[in-house]
Protein backbone atom coordinates (compact mmCIF):
# COMPACT_ATOMS: atom_id res chain seq x y z
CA UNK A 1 44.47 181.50 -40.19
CA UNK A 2 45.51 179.52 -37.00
CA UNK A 3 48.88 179.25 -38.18
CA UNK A 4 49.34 182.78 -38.77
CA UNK A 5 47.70 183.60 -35.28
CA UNK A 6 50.16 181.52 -33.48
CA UNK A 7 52.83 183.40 -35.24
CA UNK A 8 51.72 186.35 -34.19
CA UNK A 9 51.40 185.34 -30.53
CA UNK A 10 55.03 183.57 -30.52
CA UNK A 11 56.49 187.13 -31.53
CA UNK A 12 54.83 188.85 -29.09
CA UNK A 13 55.92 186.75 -26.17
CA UNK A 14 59.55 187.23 -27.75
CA UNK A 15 59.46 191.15 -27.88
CA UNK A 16 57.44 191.03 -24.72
CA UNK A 17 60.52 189.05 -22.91
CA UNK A 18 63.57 191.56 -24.53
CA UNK A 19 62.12 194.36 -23.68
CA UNK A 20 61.55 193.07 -19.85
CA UNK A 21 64.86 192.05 -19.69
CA UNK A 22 66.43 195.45 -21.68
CA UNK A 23 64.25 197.11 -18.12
CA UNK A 24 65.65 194.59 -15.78
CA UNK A 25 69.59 195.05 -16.99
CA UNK A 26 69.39 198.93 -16.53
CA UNK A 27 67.87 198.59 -12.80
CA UNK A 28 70.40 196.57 -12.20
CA UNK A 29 73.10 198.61 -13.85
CA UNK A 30 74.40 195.50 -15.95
CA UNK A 31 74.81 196.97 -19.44
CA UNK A 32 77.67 197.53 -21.05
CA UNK A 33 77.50 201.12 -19.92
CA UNK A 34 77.27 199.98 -16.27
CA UNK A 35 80.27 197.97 -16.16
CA UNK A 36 82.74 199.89 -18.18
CA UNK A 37 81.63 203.71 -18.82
CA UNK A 38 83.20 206.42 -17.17
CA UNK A 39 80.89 208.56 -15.38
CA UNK A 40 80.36 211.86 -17.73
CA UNK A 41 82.96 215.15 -17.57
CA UNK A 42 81.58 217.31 -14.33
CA UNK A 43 79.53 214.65 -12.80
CA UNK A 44 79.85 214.35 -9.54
CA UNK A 45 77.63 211.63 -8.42
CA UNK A 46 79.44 208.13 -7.24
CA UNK A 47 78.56 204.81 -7.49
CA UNK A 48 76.87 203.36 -3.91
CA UNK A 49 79.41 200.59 -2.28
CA UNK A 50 78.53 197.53 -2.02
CA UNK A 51 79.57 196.75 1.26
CA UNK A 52 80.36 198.65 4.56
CA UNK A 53 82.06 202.14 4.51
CA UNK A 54 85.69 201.45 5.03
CA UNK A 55 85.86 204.86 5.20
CA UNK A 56 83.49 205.19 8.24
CA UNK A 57 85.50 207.41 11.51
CA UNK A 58 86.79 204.82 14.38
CA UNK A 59 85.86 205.39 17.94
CA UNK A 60 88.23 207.68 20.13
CA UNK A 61 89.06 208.65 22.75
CA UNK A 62 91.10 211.71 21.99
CA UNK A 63 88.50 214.21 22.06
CA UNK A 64 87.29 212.88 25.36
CA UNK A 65 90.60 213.23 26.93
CA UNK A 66 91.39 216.39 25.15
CA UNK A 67 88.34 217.83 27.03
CA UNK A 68 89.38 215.99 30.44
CA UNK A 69 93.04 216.91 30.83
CA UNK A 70 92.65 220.46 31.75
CA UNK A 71 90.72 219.71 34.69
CA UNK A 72 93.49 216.62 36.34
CA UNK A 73 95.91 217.77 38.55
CA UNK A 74 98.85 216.50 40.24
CA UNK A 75 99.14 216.27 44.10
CA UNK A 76 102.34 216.17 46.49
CA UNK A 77 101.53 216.23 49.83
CA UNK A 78 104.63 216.68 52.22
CA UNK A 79 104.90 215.15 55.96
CA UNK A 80 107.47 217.04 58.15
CA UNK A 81 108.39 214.57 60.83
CA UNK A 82 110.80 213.63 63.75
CA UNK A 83 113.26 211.06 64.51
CA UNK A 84 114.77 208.50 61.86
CA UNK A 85 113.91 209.46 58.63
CA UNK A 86 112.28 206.88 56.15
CA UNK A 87 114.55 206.04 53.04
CA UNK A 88 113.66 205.32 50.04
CA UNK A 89 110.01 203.75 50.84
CA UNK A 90 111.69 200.93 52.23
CA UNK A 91 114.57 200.64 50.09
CA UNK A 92 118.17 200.49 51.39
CA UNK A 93 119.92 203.74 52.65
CA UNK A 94 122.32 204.07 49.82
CA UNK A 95 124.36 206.19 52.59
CA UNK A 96 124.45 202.98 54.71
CA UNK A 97 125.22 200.51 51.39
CA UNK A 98 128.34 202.32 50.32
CA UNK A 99 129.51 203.41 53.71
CA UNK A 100 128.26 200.86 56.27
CA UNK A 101 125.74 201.89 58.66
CA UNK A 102 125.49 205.27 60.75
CA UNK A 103 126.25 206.11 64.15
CA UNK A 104 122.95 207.22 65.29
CA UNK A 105 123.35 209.23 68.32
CA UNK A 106 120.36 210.35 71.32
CA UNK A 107 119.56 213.67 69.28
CA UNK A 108 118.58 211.61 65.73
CA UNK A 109 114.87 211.43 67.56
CA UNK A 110 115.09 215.03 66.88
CA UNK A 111 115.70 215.35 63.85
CA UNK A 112 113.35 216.52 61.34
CA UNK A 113 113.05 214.79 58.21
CA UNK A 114 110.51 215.24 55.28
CA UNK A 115 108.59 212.84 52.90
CA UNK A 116 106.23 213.00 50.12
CA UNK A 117 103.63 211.59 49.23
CA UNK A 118 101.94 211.68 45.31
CA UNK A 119 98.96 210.96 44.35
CA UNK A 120 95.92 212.84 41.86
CA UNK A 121 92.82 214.93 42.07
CA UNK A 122 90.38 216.71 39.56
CA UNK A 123 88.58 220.39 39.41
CA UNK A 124 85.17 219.92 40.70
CA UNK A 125 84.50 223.27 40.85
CA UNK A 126 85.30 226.77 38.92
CA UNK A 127 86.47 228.60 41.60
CA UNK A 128 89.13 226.20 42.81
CA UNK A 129 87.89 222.98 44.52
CA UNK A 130 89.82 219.70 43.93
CA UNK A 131 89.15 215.94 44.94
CA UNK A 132 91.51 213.53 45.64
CA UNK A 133 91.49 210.39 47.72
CA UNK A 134 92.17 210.75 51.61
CA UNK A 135 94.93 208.29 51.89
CA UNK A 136 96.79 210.66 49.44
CA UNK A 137 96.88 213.87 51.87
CA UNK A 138 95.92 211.65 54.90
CA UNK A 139 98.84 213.73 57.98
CA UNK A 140 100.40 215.77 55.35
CA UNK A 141 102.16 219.49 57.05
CA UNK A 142 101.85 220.53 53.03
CA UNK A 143 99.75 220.13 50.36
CA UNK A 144 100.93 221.37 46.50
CA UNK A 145 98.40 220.74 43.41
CA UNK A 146 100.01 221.33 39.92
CA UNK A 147 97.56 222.13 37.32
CA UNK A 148 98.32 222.89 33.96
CA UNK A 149 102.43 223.46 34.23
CA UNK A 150 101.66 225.53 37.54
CA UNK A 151 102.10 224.54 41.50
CA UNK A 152 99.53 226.39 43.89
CA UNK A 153 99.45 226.16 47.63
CA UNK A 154 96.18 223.93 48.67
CA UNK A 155 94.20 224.29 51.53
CA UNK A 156 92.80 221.05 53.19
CA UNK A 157 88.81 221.69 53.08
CA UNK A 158 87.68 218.32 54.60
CA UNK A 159 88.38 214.83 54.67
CA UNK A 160 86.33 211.52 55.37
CA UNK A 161 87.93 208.25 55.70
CA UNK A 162 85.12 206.29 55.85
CA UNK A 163 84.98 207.05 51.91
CA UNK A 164 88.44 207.75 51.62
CA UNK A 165 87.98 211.38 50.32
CA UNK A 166 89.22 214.82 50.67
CA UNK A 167 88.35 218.13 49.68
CA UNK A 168 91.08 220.90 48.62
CA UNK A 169 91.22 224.23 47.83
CA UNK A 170 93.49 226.01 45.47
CA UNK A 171 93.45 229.72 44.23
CA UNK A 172 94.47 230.22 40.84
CA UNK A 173 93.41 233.72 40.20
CA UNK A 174 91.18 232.21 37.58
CA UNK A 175 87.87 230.62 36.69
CA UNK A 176 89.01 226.77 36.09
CA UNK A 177 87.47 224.08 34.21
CA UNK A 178 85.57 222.04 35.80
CA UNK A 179 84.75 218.15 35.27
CA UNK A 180 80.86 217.54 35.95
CA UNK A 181 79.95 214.56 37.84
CA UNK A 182 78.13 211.87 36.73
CA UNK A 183 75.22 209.03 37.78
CA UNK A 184 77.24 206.08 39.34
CA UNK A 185 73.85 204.21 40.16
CA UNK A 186 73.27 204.66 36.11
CA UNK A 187 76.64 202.77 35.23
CA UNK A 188 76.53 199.27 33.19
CA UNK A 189 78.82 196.58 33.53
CA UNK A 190 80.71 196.82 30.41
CA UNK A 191 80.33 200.68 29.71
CA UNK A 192 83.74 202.53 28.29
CA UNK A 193 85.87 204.54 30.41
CA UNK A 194 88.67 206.19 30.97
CA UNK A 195 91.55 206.77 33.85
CA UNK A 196 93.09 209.78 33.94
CA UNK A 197 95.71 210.62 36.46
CA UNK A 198 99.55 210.62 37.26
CA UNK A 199 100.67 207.03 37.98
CA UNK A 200 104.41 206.61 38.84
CA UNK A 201 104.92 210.86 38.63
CA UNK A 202 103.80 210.07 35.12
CA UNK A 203 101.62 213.41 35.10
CA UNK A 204 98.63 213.76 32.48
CA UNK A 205 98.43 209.90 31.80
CA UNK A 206 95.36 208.14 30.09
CA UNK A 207 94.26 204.90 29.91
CA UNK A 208 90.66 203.12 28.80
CA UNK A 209 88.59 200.19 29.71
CA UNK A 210 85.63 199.33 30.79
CA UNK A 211 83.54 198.55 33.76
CA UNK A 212 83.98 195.63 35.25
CA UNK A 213 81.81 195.22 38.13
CA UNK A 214 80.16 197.13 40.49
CA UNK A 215 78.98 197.08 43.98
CA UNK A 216 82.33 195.57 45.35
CA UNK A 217 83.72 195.17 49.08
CA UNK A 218 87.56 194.66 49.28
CA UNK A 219 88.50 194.78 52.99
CA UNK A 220 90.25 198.29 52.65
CA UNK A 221 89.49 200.04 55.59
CA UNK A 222 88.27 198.70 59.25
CA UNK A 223 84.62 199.50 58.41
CA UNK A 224 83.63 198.21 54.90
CA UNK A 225 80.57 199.37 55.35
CA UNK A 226 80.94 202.05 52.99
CA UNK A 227 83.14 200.00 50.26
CA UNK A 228 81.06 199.95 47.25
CA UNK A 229 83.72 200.17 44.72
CA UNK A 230 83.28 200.34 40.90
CA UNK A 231 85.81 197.81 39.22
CA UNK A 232 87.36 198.24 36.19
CA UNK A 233 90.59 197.14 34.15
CA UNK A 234 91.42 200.57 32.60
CA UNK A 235 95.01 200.44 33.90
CA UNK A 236 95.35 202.61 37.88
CA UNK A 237 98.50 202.29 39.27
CA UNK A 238 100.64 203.84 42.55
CA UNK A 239 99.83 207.66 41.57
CA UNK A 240 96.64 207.36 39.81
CA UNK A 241 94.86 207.54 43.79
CA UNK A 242 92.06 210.38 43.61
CA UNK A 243 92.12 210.93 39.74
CA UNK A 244 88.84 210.68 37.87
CA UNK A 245 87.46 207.43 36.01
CA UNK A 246 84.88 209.58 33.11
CA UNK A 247 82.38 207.93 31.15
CA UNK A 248 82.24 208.52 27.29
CA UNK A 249 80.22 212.10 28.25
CA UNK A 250 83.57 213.40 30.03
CA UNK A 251 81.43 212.90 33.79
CA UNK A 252 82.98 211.83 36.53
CA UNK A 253 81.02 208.37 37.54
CA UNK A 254 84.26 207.35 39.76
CA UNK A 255 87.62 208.52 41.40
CA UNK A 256 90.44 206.29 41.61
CA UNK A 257 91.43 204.47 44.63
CA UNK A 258 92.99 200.95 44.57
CA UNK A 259 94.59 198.71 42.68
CA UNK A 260 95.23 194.69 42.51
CA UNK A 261 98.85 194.05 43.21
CA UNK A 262 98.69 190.39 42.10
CA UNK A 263 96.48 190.74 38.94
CA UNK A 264 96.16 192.49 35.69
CA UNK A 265 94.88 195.74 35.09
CA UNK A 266 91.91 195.01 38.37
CA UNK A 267 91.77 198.58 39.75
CA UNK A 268 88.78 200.15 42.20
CA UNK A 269 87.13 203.58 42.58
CA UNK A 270 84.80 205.09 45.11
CA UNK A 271 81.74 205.67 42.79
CA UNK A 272 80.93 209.55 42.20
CA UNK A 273 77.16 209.25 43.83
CA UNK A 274 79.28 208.74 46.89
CA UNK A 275 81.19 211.87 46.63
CA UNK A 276 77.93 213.68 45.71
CA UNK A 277 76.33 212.71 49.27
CA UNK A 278 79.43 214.09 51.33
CA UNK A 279 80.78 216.63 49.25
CA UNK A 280 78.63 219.56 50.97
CA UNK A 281 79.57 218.85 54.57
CA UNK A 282 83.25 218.46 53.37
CA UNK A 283 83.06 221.41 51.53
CA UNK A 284 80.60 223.51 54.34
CA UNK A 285 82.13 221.64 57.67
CA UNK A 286 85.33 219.70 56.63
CA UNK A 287 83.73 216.65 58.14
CA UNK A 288 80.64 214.14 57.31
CA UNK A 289 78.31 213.77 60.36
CA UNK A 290 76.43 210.41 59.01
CA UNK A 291 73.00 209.11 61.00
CA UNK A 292 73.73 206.08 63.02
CA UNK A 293 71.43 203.05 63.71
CA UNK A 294 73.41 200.82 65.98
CA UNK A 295 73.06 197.47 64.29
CA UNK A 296 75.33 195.25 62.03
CA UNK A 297 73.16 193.32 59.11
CA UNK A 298 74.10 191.20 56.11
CA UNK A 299 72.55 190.44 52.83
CA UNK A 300 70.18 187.63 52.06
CA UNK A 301 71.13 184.93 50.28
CA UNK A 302 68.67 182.38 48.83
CA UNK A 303 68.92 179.60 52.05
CA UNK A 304 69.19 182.57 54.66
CA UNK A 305 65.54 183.93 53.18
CA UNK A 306 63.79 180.38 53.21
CA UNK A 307 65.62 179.64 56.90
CA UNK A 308 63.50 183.52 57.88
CA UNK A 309 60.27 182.76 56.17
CA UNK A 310 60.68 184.49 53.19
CA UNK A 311 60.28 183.98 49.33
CA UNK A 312 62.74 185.93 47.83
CA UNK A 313 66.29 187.27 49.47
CA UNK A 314 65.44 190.89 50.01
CA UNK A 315 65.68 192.71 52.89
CA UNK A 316 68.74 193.46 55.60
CA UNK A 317 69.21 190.82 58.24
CA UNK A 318 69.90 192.31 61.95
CA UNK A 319 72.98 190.23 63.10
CA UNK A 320 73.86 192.58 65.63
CA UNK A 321 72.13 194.90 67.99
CA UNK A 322 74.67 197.59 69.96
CA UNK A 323 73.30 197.88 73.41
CA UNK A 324 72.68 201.54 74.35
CA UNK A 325 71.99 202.14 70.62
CA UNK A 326 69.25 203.92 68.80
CA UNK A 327 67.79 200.66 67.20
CA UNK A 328 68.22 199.23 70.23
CA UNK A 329 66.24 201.68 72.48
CA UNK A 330 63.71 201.50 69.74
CA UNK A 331 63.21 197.14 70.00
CA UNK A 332 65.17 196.24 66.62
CA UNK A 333 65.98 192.93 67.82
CA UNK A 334 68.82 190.88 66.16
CA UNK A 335 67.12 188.05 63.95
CA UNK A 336 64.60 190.75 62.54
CA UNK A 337 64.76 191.64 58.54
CA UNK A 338 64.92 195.32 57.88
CA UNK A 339 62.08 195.44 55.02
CA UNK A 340 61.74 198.86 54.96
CA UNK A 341 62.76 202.19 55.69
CA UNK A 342 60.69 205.17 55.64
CA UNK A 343 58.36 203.59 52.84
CA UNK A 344 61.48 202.96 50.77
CA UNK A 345 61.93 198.88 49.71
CA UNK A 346 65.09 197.54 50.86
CA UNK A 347 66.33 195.11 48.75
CA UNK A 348 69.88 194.44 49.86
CA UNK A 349 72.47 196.22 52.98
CA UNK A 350 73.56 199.03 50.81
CA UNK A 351 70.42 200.52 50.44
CA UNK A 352 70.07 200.78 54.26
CA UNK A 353 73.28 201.85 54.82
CA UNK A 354 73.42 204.73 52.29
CA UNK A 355 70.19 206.17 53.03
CA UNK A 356 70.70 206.10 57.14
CA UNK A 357 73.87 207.51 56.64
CA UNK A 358 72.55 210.21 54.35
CA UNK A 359 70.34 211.72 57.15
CA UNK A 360 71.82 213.48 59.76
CA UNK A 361 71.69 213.03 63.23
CA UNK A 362 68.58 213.45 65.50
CA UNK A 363 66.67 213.15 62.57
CA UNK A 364 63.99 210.13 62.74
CA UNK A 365 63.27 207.17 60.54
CA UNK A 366 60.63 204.21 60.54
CA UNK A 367 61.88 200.95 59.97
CA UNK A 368 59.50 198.06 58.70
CA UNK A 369 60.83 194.82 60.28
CA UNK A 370 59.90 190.98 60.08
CA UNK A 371 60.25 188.79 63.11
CA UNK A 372 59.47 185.80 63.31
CA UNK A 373 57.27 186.03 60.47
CA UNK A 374 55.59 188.87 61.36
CA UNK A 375 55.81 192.81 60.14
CA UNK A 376 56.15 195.42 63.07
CA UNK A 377 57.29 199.09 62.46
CA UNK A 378 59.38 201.04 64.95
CA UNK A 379 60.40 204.24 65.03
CA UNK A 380 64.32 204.96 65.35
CA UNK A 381 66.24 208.59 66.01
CA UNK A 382 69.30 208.25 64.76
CA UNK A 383 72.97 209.08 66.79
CA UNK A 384 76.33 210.40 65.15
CA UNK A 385 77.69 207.21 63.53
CA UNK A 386 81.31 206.49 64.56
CA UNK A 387 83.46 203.93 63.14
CA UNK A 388 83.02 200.35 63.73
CA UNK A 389 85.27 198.48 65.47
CA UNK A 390 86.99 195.23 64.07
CA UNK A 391 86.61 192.14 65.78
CA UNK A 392 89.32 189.45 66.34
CA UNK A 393 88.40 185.67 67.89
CA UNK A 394 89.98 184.19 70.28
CA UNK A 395 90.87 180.53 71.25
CA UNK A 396 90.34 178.60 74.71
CA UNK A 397 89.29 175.50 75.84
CA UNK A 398 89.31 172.66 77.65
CA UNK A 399 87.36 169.21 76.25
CA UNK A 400 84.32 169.20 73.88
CA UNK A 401 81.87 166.71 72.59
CA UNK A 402 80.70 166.93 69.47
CA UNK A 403 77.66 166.37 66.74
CA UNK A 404 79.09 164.45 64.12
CA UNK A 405 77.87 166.15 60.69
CA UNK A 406 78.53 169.96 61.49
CA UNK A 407 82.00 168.95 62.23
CA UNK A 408 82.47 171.23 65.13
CA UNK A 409 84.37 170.96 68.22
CA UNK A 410 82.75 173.14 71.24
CA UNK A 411 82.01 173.23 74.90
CA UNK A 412 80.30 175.00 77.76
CA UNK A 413 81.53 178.91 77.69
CA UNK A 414 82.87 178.60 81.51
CA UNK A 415 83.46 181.56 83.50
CA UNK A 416 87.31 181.02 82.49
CA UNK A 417 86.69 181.14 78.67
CA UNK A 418 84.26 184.15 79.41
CA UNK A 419 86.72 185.96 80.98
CA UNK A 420 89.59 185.03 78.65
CA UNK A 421 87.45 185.89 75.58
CA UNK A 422 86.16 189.34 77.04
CA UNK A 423 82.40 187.95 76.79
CA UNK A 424 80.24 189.83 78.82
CA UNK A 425 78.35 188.14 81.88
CA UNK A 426 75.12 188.09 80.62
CA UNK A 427 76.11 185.99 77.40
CA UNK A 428 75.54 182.01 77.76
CA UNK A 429 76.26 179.12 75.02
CA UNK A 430 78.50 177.09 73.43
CA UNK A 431 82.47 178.11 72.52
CA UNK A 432 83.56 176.51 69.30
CA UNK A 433 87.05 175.21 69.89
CA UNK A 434 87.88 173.83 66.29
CA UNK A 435 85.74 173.14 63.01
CA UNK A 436 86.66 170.77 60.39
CA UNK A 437 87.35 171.76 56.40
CA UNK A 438 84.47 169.53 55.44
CA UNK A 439 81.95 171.12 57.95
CA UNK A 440 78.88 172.96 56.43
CA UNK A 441 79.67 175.71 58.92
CA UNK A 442 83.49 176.25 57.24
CA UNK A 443 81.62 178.46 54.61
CA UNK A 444 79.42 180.25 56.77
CA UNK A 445 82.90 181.68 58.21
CA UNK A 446 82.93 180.25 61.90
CA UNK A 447 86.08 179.95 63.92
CA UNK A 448 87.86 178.98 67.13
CA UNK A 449 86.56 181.06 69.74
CA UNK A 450 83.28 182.35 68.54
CA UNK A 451 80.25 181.49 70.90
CA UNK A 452 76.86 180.07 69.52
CA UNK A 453 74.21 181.78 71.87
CA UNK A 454 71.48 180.42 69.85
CA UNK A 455 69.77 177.97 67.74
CA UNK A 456 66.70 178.54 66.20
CA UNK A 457 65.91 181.90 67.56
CA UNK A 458 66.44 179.72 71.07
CA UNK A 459 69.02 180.84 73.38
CA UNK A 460 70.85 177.91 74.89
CA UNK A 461 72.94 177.93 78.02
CA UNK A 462 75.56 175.04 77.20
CA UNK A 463 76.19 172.16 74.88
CA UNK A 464 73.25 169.61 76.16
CA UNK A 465 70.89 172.89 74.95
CA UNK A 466 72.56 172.86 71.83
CA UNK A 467 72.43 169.67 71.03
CA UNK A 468 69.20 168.75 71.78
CA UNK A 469 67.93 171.91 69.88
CA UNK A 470 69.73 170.17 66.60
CA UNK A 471 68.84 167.04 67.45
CA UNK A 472 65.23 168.40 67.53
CA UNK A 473 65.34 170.13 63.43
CA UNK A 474 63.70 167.98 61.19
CA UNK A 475 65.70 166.44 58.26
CA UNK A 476 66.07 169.06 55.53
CA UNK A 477 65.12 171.84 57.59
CA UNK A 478 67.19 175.31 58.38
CA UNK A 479 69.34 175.78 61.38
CA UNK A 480 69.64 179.26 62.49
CA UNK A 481 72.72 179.65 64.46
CA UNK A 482 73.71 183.38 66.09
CA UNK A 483 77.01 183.42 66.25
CA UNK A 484 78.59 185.87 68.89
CA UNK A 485 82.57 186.89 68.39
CA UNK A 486 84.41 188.94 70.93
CA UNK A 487 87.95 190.80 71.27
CA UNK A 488 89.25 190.89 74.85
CA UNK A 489 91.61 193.83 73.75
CA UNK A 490 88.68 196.10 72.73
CA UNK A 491 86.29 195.11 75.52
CA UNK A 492 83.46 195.15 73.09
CA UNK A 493 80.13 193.33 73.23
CA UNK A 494 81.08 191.46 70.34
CA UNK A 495 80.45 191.05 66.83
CA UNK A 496 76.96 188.61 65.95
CA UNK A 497 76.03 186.94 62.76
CA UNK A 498 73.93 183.65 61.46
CA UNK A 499 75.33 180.74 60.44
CA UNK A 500 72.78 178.91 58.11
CA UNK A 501 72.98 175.36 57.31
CA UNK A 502 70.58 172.29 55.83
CA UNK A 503 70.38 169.76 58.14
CA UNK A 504 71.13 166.54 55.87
């Protein structure tokens, strides 16, 4: 009886286990059928793949560009002028090569002579508007666009060179596309784009990258106060000025303006929310009236915000205070943080400068300021802002003493050196002659001929001031250090900054 029960068991567990793994083989598809039979006559299900789609569409850009092209347009601007003609953009009169050099008589002043300029633009709106850079039209007597096989007259709208733009206006008898323009602020580091323009007289040319950085100041025009440039490495190069740089949507978040002579594919463009602020007044005035403050400032870095009494480096830094200015007739004092204006949170120079310069003039703003570790508001009505004037140092001097680890060599600013540097009268301190590679001060960009006027927030009237107002900081404490530079040939009051160092 037990015997035959544990037979009976033993072939249950057996038909149990083929007919689990008969269930298991066709989920997985393993039977003979699975491997080797062809799916039936008619069928037209297929097998899933295993793997990735090899089949799957690649990314392109063709579409994109297909959409952007009708909207790029060529520019030639052409300068009638007088006198000796340039040849060749500074190449060698091939007259003068084969034949020797002309006889150039009195009346070759008179001459006129004509060269062109090329450069891109883009459709910004249906009824004929174009951007392009300034520099690309800047004195032209004519202006041409060529858009889509066709050349049309242009009329110069407005220009701003503070942002290097221009407006144009061409009538094509038509309703043209359009490119809309993007969110600049919006753009990530490493977002796709693309660079469409005519480098080289290369018309309708396209290249792709990405972004590479944003937010950058290259030194191109005497006031960088505007320079905000998007970076990228899709390829711009001589003739690519004023095209569009388009995002993946076909926006414009950019328009070409520089490249890198001595690198690889490291081109700039003036970001499109910059064109959105000043492309009314160009297109309503010709001109950008921008609200004015009358100061200089400079970013925080982590030292500069300890040295001021604060925790973290936000805010704007008041190097410079223009005497006869609004901020000036208002208190802004140089040393004092711009915290905030109107309410708004300023977090670094840009935000300062782009929303003054966004109001017009006459209009008011309040300014939250720190000084001396205290928060004051003032109330400011803002002047026409004109362009800044560089300064350039100067060098004088007779003998200097010296503190040994800031590695500077200075004196008393005698009424000589005052006069020789084009300091005013009422400006005392020190004149640094000379500073050493290894000095602390080397970095914060100090030079012969710019005058310390004060340490500390103290103003000192010589060098025994200024060295017993060192000699007084406490080991591993800040030094504040305005720094005052002037330009004899300008007559200016002079550019200020701070110098921060550590005293060891």
């Amino acid at each position: 009886m037990h015997s035959a029960t544990r037979r009976l068991a033993t072939f249950s567990m057996l038909a149990g286990a083929v007919v689990f793994g008969m269930v298991l083989a066709g989920a997985l598809d393993l039977g003979p059928a699975g491997l080797a039979a062809p799916a039936p006559a008619g069928s037209t299900a297929e097998a899933a793949p295993a793997g990735p789609s090899i089949a799957a569409p690649l990314p392109t850009f063709a579409d994109l560009a297909e959409r952007v092209l009708p909207a790029v347009v060529s520019i030639d601007a052409q300068t009638i002028g007088r006198g000796h003609p340039p040849i060749g953009r500074g190449q060698p009169d091939p007259f003068e090569f084969f034949f020797g050099p002309r006889r150039r008589g009195e009346g070759d002043a008179e001459r006129e002579f004509r060269s062109d300029a090329g450069g891109s633009g883009f459709v910004v709106s249906a009824d004929g508007l174009v951007v392009t850079n300034n520099h690309v039209v800047e004195g032209a007597t004519k202006i041409r666009v060529r858009l889509a096989g066709r050349d049309y007259d242009a009329e110069l709208k407005g220009t701003d060179t503070a942002t290097d733009l221009a407006l144009l206006k061409i009538d094509a008898g038509r309703q043209l596309v359009a490119l809309p323009l993007g969110d600049s602020e919006a753009l990530r580091v490493g977002e796709h784009v693309m660079a469409i323009g005519n480098p080289l007289a290369l018309g309708s040319t396209v290249t792709v990258g990405v972004v590479s950085a944003k937010g950058r100041s290259i030194g191109l025009s005497r006031d960088t106060s505007f320079e905000n440039f998007i970076q990228t490495d899709a390829a711009i190069n001589r003739g690519n000025s004023g095209g569009p740089l388009v995002n993946l949507r076909g926006e414009v978040i950019g328009i070409a303006t520089a490249m890198n002579w001595g690198a690889e594919n490291i081109g700039f463009a003036v970001p499109v929310d910059t064109l959105k602020a000043v492309l009314p007044q160009l297109r309503d005035t010709g001109q950008v009236s921008r609200g004015y403050l009358g100061i200089n400032i400079a970013n925080l870095n982590w030292e500069r915000a300890q040295a001021f009494g604060l925790s973290e480096p936000e805010g704007a830094l008041v190097t410079t205070v223009v005497d006869g200015a609004p901020a000036a007739l208002a208190g802004v004092r140089h040393g004092d943080i711009v915290l905030k204006v109107d309410s708004r949170k300023i977090r670094e120079t840009r935000d300062l400068i782009d929303y003054v310069s966004s109001r017009r003039p006459g209009s008011k703003v309040e300014l939250e300021l720190l000084r001396e570790g205290k928060k004051l508001t003032v109330d400011v009505e803002l002047s026409e802002r004109e362009s800044l004037a560089d300064a350039a140092p100067e060098d004088d001097g007779e003998d200097a003493s010296g503190i040994a680890w800031l590695g500077l060599d200075y004196q008393d600013l005698t009424p000589v050196l005052r006069e020789n540097l084009g300091a005013p009268a009422d400006v005392e301190g020190i004149v640094v002659r000379d500073i050493a590679a290894t000095s602390p001060l080397y970095d914060e960009g100090l030079t012969g001929g710019d005058v310390i006027s004060e340490v500390n927030g103290r103003a000192i009237a010589g060098a025994a001031d200024f060295e017993r107002e060192v000699g007084a900081a406490a080991s591993g404490s800040f030094l504040r250090l305005y720094v005052r530079r002037f330009d004899p040939r300008r007559g200016s009051d002079g550019l200020g900054f701070f110098a921060v160092v550590r005293v060891p």
